[in-house]
C-alpha atoms as a PDB file:
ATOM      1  CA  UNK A   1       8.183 -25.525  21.183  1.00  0.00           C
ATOM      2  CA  UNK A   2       6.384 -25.054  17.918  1.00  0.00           C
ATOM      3  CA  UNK A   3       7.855 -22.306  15.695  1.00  0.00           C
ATOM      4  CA  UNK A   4       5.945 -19.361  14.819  1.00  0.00           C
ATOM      5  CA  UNK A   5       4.806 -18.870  11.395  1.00  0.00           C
ATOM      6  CA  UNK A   6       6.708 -16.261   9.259  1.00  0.00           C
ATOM      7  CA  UNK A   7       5.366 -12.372   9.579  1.00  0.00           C
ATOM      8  CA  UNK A   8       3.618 -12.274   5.864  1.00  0.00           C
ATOM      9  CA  UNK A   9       3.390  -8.393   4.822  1.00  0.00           C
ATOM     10  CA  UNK A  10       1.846  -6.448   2.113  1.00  0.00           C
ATOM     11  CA  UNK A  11       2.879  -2.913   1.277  1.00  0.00           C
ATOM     12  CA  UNK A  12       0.495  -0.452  -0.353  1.00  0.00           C
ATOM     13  CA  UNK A  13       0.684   3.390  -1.074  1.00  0.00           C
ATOM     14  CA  UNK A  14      -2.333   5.630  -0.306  1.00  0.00           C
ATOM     15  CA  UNK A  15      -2.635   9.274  -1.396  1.00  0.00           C
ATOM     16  CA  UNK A  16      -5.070  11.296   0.747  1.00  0.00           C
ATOM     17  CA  UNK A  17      -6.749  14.696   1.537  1.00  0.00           C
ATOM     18  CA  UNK A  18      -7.724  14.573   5.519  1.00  0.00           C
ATOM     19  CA  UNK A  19      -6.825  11.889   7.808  1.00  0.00           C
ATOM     20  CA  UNK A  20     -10.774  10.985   7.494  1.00  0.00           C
ATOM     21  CA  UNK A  21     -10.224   9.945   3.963  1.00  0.00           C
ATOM     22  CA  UNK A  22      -7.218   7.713   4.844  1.00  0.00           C
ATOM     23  CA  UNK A  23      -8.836   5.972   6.967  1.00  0.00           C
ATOM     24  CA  UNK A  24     -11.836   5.466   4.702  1.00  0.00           C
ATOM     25  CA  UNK A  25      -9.088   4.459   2.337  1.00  0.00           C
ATOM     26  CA  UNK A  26      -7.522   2.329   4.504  1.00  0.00           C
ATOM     27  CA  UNK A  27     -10.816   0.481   5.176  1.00  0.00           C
ATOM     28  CA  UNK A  28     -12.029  -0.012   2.026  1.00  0.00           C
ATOM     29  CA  UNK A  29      -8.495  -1.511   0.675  1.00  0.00           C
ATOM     30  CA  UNK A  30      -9.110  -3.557   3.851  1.00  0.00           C
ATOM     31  CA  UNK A  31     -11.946  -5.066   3.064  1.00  0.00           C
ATOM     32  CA  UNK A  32     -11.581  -5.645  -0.282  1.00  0.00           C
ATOM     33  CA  UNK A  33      -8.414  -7.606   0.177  1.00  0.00           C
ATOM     34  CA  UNK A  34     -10.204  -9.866   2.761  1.00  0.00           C
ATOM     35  CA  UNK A  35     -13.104 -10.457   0.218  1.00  0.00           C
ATOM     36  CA  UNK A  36     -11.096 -11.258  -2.631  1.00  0.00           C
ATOM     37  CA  UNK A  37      -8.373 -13.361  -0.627  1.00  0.00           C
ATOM     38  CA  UNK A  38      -9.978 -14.797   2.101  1.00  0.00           C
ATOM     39  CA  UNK A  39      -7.467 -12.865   4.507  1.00  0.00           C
ATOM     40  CA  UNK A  40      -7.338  -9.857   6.780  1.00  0.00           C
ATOM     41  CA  UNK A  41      -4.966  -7.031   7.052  1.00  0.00           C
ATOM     42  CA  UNK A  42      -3.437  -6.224  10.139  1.00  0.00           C
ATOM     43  CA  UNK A  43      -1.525  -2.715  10.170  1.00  0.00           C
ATOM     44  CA  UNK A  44       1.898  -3.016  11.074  1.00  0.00           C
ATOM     45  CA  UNK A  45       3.930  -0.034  10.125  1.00  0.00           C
ATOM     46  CA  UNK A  46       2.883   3.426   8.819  1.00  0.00           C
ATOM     47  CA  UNK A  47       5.015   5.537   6.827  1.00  0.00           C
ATOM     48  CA  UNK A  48       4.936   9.331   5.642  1.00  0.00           C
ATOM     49  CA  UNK A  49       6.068   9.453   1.415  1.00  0.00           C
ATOM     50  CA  UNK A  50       5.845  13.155   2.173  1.00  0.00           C
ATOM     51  CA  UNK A  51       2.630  15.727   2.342  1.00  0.00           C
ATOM     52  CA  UNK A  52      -0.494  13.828   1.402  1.00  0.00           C
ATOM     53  CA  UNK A  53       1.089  10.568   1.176  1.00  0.00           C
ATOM     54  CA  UNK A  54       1.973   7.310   3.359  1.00  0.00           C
ATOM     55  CA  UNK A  55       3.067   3.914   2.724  1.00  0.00           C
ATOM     56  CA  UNK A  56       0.965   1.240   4.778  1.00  0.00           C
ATOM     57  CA  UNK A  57       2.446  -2.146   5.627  1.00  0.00           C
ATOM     58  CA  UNK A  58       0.069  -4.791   7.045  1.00  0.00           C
ATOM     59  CA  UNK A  59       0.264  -8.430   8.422  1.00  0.00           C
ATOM     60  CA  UNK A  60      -1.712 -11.062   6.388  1.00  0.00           C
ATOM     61  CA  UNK A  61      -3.703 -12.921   8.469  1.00  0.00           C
ATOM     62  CA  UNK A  62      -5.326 -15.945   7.717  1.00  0.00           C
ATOM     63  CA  UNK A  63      -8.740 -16.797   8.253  1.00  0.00           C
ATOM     64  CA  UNK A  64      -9.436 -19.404  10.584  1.00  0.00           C
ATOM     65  CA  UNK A  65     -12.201 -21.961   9.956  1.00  0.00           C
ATOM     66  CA  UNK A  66     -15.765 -21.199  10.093  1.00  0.00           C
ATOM     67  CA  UNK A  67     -17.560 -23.284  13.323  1.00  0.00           C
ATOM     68  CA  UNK A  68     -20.412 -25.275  12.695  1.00  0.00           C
END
């Protein structure tokens, strides 16, 4: 059997208001990291830093070939 590839994780801190603005926060740091990397973020873990605050780990994905 083939052996799965290592998890890969980045960690990154958000400060926020509302839980709307997290997730607007979450999406934009999203999609810039797949823009600039050629990747995409999977959340994996979420983690309260206390009121207003939460540490985000996500999987890094690769990309997968484009079809032609």
């Amino acid at each position: 059997m083939p052996k799965k590839p290592e998890k890969v994780t980045l960690h990154h801190d958000f400060v926020f208001a509302t839980d709307a603005e997290l997730d607007e926060k979450i999406a934009g740091f999203r999609a810039e990291h797949e823009a600039a990397h050629d990747q995409i973020l999977a959340m994996d873990a979420r983690r309260s830093l206390g009121a207003g605050k939460v540490r985000v780990t996500f999987r890094v994905i690769e990309k997968k070939g484009k079809k032609r």
